[in-house]
C-alpha atoms as a PDB file:
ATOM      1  CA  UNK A   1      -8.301 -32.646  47.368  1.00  0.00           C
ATOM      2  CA  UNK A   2      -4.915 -33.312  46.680  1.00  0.00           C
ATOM      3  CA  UNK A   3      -5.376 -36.801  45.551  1.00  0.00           C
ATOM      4  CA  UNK A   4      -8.174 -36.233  43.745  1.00  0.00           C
ATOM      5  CA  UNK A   5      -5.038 -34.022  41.359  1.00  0.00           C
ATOM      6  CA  UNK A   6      -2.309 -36.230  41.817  1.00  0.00           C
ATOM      7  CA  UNK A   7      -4.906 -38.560  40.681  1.00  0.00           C
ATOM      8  CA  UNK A   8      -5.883 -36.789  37.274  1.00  0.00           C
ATOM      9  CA  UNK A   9      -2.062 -35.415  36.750  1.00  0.00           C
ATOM     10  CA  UNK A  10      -1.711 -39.592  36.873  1.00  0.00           C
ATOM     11  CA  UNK A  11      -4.300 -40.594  34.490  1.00  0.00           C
ATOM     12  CA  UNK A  12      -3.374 -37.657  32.247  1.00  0.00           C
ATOM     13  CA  UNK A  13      -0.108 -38.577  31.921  1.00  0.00           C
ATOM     14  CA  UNK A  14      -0.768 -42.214  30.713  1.00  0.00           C
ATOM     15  CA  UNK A  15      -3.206 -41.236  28.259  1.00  0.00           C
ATOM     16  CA  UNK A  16      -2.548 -42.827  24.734  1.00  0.00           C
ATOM     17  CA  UNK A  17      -2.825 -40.733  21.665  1.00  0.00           C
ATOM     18  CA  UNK A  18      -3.234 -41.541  18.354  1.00  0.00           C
ATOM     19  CA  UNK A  19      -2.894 -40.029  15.121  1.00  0.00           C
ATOM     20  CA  UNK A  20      -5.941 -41.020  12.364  1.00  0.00           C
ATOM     21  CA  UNK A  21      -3.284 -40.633   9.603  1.00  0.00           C
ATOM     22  CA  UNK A  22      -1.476 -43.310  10.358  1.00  0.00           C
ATOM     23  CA  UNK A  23      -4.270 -45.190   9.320  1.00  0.00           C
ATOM     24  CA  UNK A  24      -5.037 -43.508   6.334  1.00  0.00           C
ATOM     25  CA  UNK A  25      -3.117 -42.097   3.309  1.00  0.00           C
ATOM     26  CA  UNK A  26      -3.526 -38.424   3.141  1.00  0.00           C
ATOM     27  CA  UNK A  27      -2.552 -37.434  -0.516  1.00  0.00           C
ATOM     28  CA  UNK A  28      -5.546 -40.149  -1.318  1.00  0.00           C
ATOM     29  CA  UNK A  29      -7.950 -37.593   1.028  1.00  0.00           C
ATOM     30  CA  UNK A  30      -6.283 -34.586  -0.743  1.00  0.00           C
ATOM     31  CA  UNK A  31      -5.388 -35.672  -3.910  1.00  0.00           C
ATOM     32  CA  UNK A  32      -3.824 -32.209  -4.492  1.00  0.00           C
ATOM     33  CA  UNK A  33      -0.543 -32.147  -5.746  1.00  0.00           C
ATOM     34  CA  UNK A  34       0.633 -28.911  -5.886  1.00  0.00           C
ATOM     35  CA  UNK A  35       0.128 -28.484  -2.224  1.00  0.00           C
ATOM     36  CA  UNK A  36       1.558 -29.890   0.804  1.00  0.00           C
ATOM     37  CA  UNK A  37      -0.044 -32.992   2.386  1.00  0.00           C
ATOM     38  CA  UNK A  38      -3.151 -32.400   4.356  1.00  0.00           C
ATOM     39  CA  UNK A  39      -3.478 -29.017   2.343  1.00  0.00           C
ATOM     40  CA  UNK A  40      -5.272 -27.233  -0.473  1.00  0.00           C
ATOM     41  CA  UNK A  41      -6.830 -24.372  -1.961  1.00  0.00           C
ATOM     42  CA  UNK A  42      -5.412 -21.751  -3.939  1.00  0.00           C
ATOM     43  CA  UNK A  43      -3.265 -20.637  -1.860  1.00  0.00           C
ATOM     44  CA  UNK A  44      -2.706 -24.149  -0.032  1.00  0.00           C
ATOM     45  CA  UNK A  45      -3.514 -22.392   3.217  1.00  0.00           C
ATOM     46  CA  UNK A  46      -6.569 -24.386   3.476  1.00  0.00           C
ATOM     47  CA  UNK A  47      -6.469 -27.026   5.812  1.00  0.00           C
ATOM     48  CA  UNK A  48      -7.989 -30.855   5.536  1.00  0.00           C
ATOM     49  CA  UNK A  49     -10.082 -31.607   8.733  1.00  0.00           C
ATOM     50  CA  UNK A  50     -11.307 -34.750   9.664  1.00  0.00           C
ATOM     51  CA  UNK A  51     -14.902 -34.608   9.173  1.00  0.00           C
ATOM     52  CA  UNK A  52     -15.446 -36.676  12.132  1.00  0.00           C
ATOM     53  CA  UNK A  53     -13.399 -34.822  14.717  1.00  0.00           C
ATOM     54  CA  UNK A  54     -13.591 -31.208  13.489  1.00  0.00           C
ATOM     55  CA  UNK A  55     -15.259 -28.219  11.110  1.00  0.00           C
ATOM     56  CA  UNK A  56     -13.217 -25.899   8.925  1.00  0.00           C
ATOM     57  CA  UNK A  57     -13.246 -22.114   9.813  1.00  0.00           C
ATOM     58  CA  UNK A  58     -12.183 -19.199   8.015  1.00  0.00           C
ATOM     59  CA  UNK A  59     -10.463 -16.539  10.166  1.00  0.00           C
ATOM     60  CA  UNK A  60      -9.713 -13.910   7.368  1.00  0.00           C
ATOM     61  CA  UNK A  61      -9.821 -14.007   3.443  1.00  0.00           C
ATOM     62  CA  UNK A  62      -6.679 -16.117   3.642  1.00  0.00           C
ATOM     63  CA  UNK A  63      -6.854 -17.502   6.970  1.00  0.00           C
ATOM     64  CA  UNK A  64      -8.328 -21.361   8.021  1.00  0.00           C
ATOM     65  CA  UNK A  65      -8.071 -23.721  10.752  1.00  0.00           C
ATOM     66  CA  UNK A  66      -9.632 -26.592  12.001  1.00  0.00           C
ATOM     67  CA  UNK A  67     -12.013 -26.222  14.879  1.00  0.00           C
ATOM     68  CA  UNK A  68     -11.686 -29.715  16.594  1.00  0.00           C
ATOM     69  CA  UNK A  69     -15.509 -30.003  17.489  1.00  0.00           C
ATOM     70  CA  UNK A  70     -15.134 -33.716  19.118  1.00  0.00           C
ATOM     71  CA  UNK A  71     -14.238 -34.356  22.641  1.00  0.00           C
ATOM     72  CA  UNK A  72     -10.621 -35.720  22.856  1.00  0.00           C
ATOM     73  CA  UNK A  73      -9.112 -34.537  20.152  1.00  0.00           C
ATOM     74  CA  UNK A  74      -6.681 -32.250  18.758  1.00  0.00           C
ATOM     75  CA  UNK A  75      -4.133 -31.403  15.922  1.00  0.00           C
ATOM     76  CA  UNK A  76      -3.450 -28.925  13.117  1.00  0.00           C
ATOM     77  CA  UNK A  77      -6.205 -31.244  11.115  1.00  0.00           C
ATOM     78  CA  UNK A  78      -8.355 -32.668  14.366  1.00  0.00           C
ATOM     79  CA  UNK A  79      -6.421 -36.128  13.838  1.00  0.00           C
ATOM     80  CA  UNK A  80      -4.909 -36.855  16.665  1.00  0.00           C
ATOM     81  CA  UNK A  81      -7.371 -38.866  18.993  1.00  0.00           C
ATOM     82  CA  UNK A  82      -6.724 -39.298  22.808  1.00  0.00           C
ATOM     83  CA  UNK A  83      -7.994 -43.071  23.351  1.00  0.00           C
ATOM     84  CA  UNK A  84      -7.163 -42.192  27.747  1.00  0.00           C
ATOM     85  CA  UNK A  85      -7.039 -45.740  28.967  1.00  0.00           C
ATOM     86  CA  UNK A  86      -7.727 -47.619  25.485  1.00  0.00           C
ATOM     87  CA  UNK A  87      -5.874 -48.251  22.377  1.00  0.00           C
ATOM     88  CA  UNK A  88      -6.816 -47.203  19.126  1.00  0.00           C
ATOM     89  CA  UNK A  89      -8.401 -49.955  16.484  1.00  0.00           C
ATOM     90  CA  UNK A  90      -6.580 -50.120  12.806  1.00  0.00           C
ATOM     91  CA  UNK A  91      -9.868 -51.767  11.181  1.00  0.00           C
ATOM     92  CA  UNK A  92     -12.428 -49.435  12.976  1.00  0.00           C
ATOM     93  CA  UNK A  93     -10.310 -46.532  14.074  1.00  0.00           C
ATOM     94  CA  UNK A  94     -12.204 -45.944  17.076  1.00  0.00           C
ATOM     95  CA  UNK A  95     -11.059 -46.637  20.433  1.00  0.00           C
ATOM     96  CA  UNK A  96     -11.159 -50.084  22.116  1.00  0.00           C
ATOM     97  CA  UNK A  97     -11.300 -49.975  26.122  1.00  0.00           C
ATOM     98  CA  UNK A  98     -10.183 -52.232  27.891  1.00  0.00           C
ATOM     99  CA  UNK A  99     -12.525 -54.377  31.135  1.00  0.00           C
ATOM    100  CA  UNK A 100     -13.909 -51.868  33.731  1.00  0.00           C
ATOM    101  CA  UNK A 101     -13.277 -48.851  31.298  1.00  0.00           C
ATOM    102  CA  UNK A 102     -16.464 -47.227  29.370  1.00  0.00           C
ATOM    103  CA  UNK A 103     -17.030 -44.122  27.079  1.00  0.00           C
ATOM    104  CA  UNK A 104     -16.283 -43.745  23.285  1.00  0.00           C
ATOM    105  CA  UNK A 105     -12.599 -42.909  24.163  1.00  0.00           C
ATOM    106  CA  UNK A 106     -12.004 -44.901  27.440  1.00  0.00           C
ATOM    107  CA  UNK A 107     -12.233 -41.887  29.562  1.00  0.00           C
ATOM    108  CA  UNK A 108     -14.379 -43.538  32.126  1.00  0.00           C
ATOM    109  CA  UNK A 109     -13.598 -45.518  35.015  1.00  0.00           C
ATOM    110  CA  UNK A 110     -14.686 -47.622  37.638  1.00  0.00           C
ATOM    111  CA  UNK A 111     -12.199 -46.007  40.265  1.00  0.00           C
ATOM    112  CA  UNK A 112     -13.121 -42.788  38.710  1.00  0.00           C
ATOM    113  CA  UNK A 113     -16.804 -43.435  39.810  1.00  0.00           C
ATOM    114  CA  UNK A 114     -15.804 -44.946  43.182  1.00  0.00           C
ATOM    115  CA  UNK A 115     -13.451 -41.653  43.708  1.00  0.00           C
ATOM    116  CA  UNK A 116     -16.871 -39.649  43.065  1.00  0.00           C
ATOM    117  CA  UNK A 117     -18.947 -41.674  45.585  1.00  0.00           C
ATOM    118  CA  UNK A 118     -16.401 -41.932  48.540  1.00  0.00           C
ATOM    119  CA  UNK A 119     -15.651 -38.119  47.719  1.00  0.00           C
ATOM    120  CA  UNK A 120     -19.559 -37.616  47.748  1.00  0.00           C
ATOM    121  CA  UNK A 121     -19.920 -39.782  51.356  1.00  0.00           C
ATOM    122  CA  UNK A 122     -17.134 -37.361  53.084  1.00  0.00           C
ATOM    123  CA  UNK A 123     -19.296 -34.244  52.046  1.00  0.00           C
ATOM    124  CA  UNK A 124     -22.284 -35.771  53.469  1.00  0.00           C
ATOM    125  CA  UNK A 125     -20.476 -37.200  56.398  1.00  0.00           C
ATOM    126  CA  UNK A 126     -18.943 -33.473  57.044  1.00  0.00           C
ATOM    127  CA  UNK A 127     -22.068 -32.151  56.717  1.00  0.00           C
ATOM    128  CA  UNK A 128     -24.298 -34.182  59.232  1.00  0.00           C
ATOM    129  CA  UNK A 129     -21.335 -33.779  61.931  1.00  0.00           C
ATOM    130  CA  UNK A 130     -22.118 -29.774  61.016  1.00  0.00           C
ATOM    131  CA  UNK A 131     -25.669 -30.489  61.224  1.00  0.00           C
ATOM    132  CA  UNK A 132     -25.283 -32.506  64.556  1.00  0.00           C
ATOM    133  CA  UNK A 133     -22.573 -29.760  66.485  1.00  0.00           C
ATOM    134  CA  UNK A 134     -25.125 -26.431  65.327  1.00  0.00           C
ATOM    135  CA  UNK A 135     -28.081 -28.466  67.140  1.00  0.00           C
ATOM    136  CA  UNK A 136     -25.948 -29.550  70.342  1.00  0.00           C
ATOM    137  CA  UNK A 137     -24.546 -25.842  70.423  1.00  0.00           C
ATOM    138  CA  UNK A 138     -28.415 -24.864  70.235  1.00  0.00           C
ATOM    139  CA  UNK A 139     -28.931 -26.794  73.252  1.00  0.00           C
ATOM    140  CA  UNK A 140     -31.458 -25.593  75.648  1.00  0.00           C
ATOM    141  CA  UNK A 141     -32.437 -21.616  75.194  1.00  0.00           C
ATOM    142  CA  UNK A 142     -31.338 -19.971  78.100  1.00  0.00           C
ATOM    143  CA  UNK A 143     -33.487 -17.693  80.365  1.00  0.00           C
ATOM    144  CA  UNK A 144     -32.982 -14.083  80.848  1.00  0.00           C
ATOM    145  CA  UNK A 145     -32.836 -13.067  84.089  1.00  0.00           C
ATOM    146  CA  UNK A 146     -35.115 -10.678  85.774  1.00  0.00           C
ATOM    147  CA  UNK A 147     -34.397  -8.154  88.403  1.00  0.00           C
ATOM    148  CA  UNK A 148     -38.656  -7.664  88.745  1.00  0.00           C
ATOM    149  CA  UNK A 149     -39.499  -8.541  92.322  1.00  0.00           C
ATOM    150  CA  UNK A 150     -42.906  -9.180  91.402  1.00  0.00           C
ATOM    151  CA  UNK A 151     -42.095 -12.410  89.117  1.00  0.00           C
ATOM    152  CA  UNK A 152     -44.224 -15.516  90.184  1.00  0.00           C
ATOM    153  CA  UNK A 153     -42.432 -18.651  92.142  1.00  0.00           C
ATOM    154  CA  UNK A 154     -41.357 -21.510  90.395  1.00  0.00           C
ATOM    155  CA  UNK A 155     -44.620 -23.984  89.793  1.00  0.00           C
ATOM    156  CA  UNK A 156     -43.720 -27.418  92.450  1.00  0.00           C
ATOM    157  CA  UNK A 157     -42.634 -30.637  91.060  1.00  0.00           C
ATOM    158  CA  UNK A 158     -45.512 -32.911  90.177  1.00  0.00           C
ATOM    159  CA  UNK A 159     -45.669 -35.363  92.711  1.00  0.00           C
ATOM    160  CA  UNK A 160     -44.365 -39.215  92.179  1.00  0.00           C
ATOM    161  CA  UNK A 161     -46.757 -41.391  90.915  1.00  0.00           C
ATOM    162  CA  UNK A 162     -47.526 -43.859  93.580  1.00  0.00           C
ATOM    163  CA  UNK A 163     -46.028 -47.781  93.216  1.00  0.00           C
ATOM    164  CA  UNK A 164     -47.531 -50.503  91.657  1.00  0.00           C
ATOM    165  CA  UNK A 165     -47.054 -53.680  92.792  1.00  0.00           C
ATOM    166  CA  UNK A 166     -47.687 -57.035  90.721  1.00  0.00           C
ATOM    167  CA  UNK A 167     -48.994 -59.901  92.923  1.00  0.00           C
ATOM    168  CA  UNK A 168     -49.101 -63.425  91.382  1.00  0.00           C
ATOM    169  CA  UNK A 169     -51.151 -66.165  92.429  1.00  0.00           C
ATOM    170  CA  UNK A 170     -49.778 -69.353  91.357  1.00  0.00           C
ATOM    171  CA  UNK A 171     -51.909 -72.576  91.360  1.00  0.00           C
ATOM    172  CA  UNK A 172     -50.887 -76.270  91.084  1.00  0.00           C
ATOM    173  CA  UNK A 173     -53.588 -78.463  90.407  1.00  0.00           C
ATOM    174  CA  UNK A 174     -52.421 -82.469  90.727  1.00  0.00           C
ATOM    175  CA  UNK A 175     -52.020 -84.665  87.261  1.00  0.00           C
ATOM    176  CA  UNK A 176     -51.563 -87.979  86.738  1.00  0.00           C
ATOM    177  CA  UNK A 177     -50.547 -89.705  83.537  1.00  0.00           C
ATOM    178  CA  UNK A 178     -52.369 -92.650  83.738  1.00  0.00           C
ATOM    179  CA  UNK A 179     -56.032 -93.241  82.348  1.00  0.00           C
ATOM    180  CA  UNK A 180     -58.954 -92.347  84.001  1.00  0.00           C
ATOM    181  CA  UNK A 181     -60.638 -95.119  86.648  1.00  0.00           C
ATOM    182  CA  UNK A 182     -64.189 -97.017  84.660  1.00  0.00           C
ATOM    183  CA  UNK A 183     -65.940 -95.261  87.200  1.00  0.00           C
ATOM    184  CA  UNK A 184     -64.910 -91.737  86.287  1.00  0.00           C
ATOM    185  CA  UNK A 185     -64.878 -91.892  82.590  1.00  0.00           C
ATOM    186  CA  UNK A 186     -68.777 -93.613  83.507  1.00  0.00           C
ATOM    187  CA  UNK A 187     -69.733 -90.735  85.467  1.00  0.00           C
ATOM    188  CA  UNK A 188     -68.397 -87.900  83.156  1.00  0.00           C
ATOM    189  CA  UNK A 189     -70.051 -89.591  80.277  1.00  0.00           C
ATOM    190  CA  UNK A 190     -73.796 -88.947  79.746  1.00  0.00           C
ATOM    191  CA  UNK A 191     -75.455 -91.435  77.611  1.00  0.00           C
ATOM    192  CA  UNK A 192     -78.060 -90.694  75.526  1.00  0.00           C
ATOM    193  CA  UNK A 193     -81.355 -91.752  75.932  1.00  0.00           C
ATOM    194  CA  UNK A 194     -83.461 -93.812  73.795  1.00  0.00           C
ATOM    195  CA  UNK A 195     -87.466 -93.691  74.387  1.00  0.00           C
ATOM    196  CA  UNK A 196     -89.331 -96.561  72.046  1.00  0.00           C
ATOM    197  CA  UNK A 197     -92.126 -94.975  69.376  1.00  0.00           C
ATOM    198  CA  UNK A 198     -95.741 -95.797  69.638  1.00  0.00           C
END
């Protein structure tokens, strides 16, 4: 269990974050000049969110904030993106992953999914060997014992089955490789018959 943290304290702490507005020119999203960047309203208390990453809420009367709706990310405007193990594209502004990293912010891994199955294998493993140790304690039931004087004797052992014994005949008949004498190929041979018509 303790690798499985070390492990996400690790992959945590390289995560690369990214901020959309470097990308883009806020007073052109909030063309607003009275108010601060990122701001407006009459009060400038209202709050630009990025419509892809989070929703605007209203506290009080006077009171917004950006609810960051999107997995990954975070900031006083839901601009800051956390691309884990990828980098974040200038063109697209989405993340790119790099080989053997998957999901729309590279917060998938291979070793993340073989963690998960070797993790999954122990708990099996652990629980077969539990499995296997409550049926050997199980064992044979044992049998009470009886004071009664009147309990019947023990039935006899069956008696051994009686041996069988395999007896082989074995018969060698004489060969020869070479061809049969005229006389026995004419006597083994039957000829037929021919009988003239009237």
């Amino acid at each position: 269990m303790n690798l499985f943290l070390v492990f996400l304290f690790i992959s945590g702490a390289c995560a690369a974050t990214y901020s959309v507005f470097d990308h883009l020119e806020p007073p052109k999203l909030v063309p607003d000049i009275d108010c601060p960047p990122l701001y407006y309203g009459e009060n400038c208390t209202v709050p630009y969110c990025y419509p892809e990453h989070g929703l605007l809420v209203q506290r009080s009367a006077d009171d917004f904030f950006c609810n960051c709706t999107a997995r990954y990310t975070s900031g006083a405007h839901c601009e800051i993106v956390d691309c884990n193990y990828g980098i974040r594209s200038n063109s697209t502004l989405q993340c790119e992953c790099p080989d053997y990293v998957y999901g729309t912010h590279c917060e998938e891994t291979i070793e993340m999914y073989l963690l998960l199955l070797v993790m999954t294998c122990c708990a099996l493993g652990i629980l077969f060997l539990l499995w296997r140790t409550k049926d050997k304690s199980r064992g044979t039931p044992a049998v009470p014992s009886t004071n009664n004087q009147s309990s019947t004797p023990p039935a006899p052992a069956p008696a051994p089955a009686p041996e069988i014994r395999i007896v082989e005949r074995v018969v060698i008949q004489e060969r020869s490789d070479a061809p049969p004498t005229y006389d026995d190929a004419m006597d083994s041979a039957d000829p037929p018959k021919y009988s003239e018509k009237k």
